[in-house]
PDB file of N, CA and C in Angstrom:
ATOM      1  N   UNK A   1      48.977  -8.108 -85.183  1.00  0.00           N
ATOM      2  CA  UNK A   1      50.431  -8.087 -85.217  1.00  0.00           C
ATOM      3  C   UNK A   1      50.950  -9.494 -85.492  1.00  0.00           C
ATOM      4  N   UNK A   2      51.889  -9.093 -86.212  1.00  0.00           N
ATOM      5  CA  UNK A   2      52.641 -10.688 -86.257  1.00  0.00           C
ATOM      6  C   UNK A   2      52.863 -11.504 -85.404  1.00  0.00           C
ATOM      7  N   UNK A   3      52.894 -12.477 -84.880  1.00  0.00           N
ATOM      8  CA  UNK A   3      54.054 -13.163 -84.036  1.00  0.00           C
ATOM      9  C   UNK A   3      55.598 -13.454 -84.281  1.00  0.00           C
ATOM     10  N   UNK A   4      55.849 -13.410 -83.237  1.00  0.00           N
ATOM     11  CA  UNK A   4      57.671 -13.277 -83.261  1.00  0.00           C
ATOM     12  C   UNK A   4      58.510 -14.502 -82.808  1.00  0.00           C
ATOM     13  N   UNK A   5      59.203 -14.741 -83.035  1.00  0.00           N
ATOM     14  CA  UNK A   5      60.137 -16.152 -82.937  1.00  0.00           C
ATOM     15  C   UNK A   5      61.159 -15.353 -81.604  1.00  0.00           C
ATOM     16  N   UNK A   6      60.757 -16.364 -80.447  1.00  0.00           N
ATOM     17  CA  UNK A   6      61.524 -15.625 -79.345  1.00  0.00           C
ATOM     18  C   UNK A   6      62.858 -16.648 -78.990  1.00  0.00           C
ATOM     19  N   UNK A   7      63.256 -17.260 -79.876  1.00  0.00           N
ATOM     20  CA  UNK A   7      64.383 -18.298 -80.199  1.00  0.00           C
ATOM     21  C   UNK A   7      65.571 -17.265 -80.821  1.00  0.00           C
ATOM     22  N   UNK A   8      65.244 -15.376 -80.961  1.00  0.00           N
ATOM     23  CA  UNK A   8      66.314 -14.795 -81.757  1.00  0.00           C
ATOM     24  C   UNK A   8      66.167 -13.515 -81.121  1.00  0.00           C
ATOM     25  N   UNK A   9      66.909 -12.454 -81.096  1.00  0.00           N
ATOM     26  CA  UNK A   9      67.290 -11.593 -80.346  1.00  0.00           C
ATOM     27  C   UNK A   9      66.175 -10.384 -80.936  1.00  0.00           C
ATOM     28  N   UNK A  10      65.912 -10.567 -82.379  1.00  0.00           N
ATOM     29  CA  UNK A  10      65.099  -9.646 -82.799  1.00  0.00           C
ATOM     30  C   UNK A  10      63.633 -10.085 -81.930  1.00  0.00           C
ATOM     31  N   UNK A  11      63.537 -11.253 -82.194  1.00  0.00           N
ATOM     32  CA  UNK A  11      62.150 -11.586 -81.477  1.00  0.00           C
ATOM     33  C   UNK A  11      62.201 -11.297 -79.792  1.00  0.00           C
ATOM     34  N   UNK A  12      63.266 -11.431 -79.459  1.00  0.00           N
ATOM     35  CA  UNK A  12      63.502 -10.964 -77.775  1.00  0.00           C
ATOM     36  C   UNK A  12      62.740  -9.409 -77.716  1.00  0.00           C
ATOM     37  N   UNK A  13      63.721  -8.844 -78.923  1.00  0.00           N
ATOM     38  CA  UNK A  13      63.300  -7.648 -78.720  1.00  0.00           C
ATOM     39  C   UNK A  13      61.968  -7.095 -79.193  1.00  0.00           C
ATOM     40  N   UNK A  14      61.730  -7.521 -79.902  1.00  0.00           N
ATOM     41  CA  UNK A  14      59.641  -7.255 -80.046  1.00  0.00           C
ATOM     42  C   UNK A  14      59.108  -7.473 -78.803  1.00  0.00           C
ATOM     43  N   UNK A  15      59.295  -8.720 -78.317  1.00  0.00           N
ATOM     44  CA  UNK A  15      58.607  -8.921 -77.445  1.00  0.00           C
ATOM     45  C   UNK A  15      58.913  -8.215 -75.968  1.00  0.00           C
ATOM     46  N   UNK A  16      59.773  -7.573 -75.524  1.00  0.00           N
ATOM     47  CA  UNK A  16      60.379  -6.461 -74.904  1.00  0.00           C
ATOM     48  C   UNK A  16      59.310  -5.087 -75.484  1.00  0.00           C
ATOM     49  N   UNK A  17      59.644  -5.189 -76.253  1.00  0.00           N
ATOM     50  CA  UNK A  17      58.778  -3.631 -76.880  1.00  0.00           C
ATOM     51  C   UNK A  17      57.451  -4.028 -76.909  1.00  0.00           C
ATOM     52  N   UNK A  18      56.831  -4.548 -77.492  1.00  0.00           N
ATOM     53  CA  UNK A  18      55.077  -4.774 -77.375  1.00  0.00           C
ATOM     54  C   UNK A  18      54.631  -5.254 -76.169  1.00  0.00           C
ATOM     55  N   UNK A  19      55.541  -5.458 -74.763  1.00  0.00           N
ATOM     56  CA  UNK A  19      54.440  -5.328 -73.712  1.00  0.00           C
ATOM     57  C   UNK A  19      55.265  -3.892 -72.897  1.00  0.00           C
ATOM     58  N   UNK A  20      56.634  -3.741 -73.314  1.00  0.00           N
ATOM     59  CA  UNK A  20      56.688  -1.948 -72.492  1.00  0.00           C
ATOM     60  C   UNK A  20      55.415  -1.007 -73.189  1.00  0.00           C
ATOM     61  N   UNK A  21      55.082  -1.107 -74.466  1.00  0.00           N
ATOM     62  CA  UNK A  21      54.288  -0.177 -75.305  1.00  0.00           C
ATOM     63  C   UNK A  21      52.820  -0.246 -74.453  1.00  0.00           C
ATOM     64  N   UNK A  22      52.568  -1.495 -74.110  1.00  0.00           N
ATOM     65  CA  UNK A  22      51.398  -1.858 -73.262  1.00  0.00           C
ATOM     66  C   UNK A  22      51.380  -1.528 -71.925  1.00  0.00           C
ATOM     67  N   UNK A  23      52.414  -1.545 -71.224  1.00  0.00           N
ATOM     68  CA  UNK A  23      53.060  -1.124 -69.930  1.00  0.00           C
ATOM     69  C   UNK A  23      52.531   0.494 -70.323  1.00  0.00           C
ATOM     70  N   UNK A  24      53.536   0.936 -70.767  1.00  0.00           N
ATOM     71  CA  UNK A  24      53.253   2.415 -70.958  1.00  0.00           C
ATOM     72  C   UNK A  24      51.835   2.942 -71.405  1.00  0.00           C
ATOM     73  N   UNK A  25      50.773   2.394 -72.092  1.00  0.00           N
ATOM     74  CA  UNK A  25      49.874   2.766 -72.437  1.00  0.00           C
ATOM     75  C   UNK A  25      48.818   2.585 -70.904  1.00  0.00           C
ATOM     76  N   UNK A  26      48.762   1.523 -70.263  1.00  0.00           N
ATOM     77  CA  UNK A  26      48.186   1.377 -69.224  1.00  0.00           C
ATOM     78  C   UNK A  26      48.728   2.356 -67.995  1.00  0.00           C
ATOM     79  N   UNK A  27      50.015   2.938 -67.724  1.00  0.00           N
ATOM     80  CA  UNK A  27      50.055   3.711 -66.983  1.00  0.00           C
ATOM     81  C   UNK A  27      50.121   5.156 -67.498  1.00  0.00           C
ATOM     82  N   UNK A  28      50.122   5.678 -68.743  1.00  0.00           N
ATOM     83  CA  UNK A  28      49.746   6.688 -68.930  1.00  0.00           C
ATOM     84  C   UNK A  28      48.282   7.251 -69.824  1.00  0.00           C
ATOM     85  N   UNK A  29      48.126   6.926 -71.097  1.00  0.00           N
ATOM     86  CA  UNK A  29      47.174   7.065 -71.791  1.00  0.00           C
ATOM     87  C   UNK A  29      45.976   6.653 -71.063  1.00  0.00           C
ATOM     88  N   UNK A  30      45.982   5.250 -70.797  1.00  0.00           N
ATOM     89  CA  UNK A  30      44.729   4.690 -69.768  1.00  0.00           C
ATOM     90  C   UNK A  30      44.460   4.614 -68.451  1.00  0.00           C
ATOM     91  N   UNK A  31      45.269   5.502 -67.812  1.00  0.00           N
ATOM     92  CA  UNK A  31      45.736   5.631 -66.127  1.00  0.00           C
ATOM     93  C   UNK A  31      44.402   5.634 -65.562  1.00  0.00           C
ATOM     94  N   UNK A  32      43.728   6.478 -65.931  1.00  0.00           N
ATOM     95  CA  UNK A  32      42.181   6.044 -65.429  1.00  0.00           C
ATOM     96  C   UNK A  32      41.577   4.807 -65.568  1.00  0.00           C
ATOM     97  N   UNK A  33      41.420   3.982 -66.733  1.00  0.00           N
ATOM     98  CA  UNK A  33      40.683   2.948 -66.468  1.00  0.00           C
ATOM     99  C   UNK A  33      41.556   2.185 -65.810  1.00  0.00           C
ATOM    100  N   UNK A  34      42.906   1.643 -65.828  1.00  0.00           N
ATOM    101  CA  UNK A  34      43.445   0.858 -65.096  1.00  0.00           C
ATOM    102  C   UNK A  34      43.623   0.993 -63.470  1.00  0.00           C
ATOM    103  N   UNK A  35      43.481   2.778 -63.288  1.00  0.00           N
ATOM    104  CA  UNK A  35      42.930   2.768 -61.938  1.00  0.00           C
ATOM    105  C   UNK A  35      41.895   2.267 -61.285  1.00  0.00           C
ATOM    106  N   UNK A  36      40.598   2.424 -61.960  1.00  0.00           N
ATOM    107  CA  UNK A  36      39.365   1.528 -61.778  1.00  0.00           C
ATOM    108  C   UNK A  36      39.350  -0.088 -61.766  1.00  0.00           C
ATOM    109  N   UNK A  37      40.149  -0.471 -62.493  1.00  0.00           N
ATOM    110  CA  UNK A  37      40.473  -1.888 -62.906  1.00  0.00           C
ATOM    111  C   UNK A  37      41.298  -2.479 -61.449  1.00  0.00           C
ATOM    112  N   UNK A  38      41.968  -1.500 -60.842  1.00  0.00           N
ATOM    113  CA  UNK A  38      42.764  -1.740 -59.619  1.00  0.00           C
ATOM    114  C   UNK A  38      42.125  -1.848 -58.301  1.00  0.00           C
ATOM    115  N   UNK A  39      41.225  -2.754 -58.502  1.00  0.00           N
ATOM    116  CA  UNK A  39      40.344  -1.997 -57.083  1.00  0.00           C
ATOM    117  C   UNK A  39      40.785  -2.686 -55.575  1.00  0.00           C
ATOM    118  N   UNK A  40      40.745  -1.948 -54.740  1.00  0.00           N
ATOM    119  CA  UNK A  40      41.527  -2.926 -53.512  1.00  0.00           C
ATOM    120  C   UNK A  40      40.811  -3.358 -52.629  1.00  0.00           C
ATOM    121  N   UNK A  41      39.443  -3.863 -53.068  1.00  0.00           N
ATOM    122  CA  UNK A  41      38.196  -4.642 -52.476  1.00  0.00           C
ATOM    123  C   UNK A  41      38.866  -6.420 -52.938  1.00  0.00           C
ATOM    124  N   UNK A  42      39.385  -6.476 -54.268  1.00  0.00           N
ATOM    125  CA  UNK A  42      39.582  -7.329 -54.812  1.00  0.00           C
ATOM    126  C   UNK A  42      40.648  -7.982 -54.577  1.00  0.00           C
ATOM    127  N   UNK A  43      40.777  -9.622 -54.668  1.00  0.00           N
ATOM    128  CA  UNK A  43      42.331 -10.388 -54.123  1.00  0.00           C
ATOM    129  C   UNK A  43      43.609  -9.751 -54.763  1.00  0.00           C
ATOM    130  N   UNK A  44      44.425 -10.236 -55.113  1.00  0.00           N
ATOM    131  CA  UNK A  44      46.113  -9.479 -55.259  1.00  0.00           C
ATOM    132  C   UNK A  44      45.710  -9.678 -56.648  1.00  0.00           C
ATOM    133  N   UNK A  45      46.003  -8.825 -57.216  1.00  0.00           N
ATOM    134  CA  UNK A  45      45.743  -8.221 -58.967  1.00  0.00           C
ATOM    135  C   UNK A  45      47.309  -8.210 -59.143  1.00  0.00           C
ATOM    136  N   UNK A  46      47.160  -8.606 -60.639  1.00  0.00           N
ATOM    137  CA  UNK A  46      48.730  -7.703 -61.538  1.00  0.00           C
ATOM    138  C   UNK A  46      48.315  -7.139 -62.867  1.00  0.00           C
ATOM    139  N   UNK A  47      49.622  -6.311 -63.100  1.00  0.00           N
ATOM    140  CA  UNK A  47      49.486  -5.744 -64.502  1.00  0.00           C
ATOM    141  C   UNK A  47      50.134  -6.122 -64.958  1.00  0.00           C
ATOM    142  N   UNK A  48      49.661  -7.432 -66.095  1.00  0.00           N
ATOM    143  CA  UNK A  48      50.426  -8.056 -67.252  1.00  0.00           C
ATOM    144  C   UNK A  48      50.579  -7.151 -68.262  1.00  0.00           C
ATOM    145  N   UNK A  49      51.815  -6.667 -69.250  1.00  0.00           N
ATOM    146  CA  UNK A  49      51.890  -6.475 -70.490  1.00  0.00           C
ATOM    147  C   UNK A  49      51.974  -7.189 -70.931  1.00  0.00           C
ATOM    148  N   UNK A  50      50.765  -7.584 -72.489  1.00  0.00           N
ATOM    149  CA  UNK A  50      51.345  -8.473 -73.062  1.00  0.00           C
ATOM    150  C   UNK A  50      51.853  -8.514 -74.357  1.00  0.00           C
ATOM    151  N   UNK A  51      52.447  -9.445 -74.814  1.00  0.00           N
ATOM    152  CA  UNK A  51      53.258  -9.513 -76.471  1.00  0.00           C
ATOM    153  C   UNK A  51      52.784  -9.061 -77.369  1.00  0.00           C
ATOM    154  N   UNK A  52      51.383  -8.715 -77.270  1.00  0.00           N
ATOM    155  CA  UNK A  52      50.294  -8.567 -78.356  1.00  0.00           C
ATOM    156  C   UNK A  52      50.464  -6.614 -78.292  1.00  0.00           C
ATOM    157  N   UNK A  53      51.329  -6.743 -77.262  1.00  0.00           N
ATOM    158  CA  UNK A  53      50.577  -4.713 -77.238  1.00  0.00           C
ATOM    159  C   UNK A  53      49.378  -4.316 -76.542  1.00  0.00           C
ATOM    160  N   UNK A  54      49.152  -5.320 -75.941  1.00  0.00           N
ATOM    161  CA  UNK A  54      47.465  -5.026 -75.020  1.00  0.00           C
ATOM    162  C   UNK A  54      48.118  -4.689 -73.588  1.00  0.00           C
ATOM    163  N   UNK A  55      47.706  -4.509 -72.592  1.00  0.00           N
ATOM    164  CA  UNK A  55      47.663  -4.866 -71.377  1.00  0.00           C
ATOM    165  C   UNK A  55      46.653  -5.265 -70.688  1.00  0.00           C
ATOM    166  N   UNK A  56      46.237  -6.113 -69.476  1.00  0.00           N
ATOM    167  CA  UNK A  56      45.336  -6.430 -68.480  1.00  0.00           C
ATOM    168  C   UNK A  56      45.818  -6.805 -66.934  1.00  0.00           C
ATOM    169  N   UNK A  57      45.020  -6.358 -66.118  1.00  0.00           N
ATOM    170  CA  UNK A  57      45.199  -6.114 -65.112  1.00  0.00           C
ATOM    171  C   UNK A  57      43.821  -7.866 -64.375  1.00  0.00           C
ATOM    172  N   UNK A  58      44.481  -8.450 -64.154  1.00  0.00           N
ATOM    173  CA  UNK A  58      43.769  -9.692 -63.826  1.00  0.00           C
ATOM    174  C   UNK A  58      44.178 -10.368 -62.358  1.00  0.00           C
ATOM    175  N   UNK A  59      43.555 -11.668 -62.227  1.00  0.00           N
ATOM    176  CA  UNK A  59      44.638 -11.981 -60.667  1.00  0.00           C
ATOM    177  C   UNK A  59      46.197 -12.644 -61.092  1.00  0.00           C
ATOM    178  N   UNK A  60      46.708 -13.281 -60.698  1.00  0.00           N
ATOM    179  CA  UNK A  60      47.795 -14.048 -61.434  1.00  0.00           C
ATOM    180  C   UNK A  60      47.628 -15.250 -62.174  1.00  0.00           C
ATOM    181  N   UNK A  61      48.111 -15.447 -62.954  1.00  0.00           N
ATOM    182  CA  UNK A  61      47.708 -16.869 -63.992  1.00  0.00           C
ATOM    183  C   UNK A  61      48.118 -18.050 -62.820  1.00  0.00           C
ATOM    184  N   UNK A  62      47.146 -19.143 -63.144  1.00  0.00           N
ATOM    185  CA  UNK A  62      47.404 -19.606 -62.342  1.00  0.00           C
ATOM    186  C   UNK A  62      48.612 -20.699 -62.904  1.00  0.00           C
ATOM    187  N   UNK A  63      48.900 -21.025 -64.304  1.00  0.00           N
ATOM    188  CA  UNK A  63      50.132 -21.810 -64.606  1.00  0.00           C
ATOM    189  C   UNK A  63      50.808 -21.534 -65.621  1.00  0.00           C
ATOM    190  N   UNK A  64      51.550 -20.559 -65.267  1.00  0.00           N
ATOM    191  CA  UNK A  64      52.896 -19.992 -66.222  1.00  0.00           C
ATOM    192  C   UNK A  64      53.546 -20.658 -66.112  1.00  0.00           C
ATOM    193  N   UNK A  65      53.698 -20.653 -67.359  1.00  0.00           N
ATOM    194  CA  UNK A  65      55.488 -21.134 -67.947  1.00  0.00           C
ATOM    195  C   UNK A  65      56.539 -21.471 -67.165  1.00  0.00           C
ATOM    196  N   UNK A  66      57.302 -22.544 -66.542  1.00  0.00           N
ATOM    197  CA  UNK A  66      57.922 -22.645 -65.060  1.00  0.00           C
ATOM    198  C   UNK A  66      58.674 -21.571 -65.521  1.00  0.00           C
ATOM    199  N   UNK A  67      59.410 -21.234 -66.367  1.00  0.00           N
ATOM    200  CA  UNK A  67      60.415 -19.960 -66.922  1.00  0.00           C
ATOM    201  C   UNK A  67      59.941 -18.619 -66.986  1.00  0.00           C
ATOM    202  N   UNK A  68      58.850 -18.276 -67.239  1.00  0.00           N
ATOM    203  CA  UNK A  68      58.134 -17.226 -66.993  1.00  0.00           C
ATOM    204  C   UNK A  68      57.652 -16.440 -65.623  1.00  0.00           C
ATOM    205  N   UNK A  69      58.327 -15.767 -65.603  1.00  0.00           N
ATOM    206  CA  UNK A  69      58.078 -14.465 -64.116  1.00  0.00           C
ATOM    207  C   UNK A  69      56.816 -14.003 -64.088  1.00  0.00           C
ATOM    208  N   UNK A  70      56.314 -14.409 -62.673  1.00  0.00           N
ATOM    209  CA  UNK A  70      55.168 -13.406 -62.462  1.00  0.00           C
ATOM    210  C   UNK A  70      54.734 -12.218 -61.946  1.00  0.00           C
ATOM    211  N   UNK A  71      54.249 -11.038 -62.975  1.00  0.00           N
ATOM    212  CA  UNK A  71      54.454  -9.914 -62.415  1.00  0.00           C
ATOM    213  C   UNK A  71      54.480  -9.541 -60.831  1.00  0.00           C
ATOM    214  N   UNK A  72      54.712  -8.591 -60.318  1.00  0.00           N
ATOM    215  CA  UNK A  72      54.129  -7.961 -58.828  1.00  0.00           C
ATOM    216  C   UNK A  72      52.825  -8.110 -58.635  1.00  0.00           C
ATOM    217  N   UNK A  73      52.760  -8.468 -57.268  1.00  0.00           N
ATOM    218  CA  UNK A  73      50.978  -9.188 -56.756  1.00  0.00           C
ATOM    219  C   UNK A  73      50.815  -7.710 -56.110  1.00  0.00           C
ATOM    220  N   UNK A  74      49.278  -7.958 -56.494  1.00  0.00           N
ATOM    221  CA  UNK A  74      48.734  -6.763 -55.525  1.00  0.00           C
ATOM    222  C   UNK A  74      48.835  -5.730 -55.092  1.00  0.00           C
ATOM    223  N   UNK A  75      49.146  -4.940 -56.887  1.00  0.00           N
ATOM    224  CA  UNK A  75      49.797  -3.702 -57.033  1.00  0.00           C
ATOM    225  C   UNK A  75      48.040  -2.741 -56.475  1.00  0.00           C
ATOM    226  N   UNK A  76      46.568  -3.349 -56.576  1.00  0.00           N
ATOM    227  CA  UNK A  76      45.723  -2.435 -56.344  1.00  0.00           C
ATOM    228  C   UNK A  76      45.566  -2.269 -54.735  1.00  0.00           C
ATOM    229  N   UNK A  77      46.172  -3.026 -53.512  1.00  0.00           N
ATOM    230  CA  UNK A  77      46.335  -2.656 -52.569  1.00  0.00           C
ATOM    231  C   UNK A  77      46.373  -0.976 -52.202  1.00  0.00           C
ATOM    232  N   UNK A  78      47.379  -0.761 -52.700  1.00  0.00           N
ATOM    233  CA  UNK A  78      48.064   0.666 -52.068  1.00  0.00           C
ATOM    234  C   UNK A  78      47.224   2.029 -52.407  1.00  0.00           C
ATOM    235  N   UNK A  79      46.224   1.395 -53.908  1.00  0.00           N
ATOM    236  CA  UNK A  79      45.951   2.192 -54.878  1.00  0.00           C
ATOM    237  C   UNK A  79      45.052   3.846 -53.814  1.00  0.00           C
ATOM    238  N   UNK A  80      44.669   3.208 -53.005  1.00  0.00           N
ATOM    239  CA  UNK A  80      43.656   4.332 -52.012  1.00  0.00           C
ATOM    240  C   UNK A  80      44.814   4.741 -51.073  1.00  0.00           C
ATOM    241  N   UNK A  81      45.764   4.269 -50.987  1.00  0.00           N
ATOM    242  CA  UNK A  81      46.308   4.825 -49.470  1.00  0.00           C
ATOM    243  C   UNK A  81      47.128   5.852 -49.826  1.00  0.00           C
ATOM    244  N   UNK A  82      47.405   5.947 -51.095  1.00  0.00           N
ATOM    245  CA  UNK A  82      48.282   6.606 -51.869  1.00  0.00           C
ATOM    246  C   UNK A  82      48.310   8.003 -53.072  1.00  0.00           C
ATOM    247  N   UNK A  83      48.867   8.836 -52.701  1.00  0.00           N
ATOM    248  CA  UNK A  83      48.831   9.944 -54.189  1.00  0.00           C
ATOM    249  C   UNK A  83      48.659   8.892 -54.930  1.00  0.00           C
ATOM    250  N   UNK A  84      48.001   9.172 -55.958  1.00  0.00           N
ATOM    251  CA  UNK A  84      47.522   8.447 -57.318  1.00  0.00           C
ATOM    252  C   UNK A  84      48.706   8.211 -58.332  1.00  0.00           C
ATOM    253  N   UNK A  85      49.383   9.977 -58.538  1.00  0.00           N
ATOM    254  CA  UNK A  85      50.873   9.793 -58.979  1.00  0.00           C
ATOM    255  C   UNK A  85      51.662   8.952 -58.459  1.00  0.00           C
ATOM    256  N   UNK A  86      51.571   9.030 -56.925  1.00  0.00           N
ATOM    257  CA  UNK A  86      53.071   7.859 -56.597  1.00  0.00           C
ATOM    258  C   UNK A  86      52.568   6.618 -56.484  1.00  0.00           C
ATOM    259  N   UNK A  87      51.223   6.405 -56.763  1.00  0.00           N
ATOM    260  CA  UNK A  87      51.145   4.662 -56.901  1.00  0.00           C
ATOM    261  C   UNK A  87      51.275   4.402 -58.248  1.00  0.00           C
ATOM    262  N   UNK A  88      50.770   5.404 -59.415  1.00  0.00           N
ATOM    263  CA  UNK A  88      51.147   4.565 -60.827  1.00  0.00           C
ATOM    264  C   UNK A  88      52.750   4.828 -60.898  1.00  0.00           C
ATOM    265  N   UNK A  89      53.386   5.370 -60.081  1.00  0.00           N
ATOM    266  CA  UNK A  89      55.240   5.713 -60.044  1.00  0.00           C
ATOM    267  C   UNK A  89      55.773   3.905 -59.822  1.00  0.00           C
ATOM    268  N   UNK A  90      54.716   3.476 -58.479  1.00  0.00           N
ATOM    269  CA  UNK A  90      55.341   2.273 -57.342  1.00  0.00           C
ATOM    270  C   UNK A  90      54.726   1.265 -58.402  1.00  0.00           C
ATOM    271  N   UNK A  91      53.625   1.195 -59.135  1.00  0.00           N
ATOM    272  CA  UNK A  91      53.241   0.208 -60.306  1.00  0.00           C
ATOM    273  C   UNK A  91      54.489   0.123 -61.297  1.00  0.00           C
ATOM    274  N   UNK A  92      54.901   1.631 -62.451  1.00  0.00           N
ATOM    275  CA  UNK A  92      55.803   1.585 -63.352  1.00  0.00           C
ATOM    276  C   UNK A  92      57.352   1.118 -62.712  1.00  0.00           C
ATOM    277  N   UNK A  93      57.584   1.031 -61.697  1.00  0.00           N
ATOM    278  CA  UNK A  93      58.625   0.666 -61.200  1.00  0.00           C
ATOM    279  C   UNK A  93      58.855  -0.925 -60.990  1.00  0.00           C
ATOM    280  N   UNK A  94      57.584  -1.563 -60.461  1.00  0.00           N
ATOM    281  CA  UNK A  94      57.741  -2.579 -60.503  1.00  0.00           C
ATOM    282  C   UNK A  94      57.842  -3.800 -61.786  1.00  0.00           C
ATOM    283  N   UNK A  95      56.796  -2.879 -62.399  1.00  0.00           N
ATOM    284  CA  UNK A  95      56.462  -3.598 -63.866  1.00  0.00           C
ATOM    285  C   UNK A  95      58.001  -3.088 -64.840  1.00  0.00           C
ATOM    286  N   UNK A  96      58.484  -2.413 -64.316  1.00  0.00           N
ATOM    287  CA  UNK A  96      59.963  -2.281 -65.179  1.00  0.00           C
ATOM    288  C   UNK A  96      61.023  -3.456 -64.891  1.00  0.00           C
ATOM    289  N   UNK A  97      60.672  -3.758 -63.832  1.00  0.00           N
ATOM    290  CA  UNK A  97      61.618  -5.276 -62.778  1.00  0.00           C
ATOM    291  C   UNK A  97      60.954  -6.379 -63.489  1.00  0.00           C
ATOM    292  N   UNK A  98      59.528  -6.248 -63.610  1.00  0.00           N
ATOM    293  CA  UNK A  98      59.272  -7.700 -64.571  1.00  0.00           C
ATOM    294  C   UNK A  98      59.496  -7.677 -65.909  1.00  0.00           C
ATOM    295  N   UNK A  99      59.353  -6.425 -66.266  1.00  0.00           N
ATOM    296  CA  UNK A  99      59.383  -6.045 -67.729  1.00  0.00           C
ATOM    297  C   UNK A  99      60.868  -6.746 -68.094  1.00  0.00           C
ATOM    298  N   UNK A 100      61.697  -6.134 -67.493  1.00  0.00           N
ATOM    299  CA  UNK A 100      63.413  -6.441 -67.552  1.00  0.00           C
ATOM    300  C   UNK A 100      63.652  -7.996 -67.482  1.00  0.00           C
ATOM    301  N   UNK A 101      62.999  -8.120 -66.084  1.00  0.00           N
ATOM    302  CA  UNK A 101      63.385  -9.945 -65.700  1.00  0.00           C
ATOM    303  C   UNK A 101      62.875 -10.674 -66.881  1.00  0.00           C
ATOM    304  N   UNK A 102      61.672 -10.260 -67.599  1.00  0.00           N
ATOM    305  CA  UNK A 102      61.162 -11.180 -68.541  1.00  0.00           C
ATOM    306  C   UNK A 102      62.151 -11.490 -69.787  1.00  0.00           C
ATOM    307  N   UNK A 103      62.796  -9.887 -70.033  1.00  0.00           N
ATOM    308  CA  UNK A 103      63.480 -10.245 -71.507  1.00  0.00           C
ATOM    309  C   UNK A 103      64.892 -10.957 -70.930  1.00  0.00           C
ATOM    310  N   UNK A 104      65.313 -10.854 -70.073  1.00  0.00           N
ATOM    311  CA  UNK A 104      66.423 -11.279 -69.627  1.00  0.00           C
ATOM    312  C   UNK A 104      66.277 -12.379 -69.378  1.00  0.00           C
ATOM    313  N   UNK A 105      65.209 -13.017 -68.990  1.00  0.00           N
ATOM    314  CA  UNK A 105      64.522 -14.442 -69.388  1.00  0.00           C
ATOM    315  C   UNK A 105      65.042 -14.790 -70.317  1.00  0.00           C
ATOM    316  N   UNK A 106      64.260 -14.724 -71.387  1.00  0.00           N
ATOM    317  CA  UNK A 106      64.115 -15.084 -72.912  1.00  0.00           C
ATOM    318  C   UNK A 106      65.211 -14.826 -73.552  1.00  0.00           C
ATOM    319  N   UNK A 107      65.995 -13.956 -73.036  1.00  0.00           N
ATOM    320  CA  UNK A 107      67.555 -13.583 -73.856  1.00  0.00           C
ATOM    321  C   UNK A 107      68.094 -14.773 -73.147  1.00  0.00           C
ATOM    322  N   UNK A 108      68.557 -15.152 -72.370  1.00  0.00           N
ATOM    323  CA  UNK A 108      69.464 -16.430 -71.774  1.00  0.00           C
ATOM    324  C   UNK A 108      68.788 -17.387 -72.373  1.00  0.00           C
ATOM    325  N   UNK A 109      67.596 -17.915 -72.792  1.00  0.00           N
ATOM    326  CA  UNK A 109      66.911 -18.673 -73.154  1.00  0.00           C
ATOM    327  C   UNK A 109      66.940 -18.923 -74.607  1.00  0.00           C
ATOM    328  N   UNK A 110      67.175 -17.868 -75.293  1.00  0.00           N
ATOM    329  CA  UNK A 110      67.913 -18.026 -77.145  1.00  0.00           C
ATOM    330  C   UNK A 110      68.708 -19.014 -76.998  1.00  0.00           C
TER     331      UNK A 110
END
C-alpha cells in the first residue's frame, strides 16, 4: 500500500480506515488467532491496528510518538474469565476509543 501524507485530511482519513480495516479483521475474520495471541499467562498485551492494514497484538511500544495514544493495556486479561463474545465486544469497544482518539489526534495535528 501506499503511504499517506497525514499533514491532510485525506491522509487522516486512510489512515483511520487501514487500521479500523485491521481492527475489524482481527476481531472478526481472525477472532481465533487473535484469541490465541491473547493469552493471559502473558504481561499486559494490546491490539495495535496498524496504517499498513495489518494488525498485532504485542506488549506496548515502549516509545511512541509523545502525540501518539497508546492502545488499552491488557485487553488478554479478561480473555478466560469471560464469554468469548463479550470479551472481543470489551476489546472492539476499546480499540474504537483508540481508534477515534488516534484520528482525532492527527486531525488537530493537520
Amino acid at each position: 500500500m501506499a503511504s499517506h501524507d497525514l499533514r491532510t485530511v485525506e491522509g487522516v482519513y486512510t489512515d483511520f480506515r487501514r487500521r479500523r480495516e485491521a481492527l475489524l479483521q482481527a476481531l472478526t475474520v481472525d477472532a481465533q488467532e487473535f484469541s490465541r495471541q491473547c493469552d493471559p499467562e502473558k504481561k499486559n498485551l494490546c491490539l495495535y491496528g496498524c496504517p499498513n492494514g495489518n494488525w498485532v497484538v504485542q506488549l506496548p511500544v515502549e516509545k511512541l510518538p509523545p502525540q501518539l495514544l497508546e492502545p488499552t493495556l491488557g485487553i488478554n486479561f479478561p480473555r478466560d474469565a469471560m464469554e468469548h463474545k463479550h470479551w472481543l465486544s470489551l476489546v472492539a469497544i476499546h480499540s474504537d476509543v483508540w481508534l477515534y482518539a488516534v484520528a482525532f489526534l492527527l486531525w488537530f495535528t493537520v
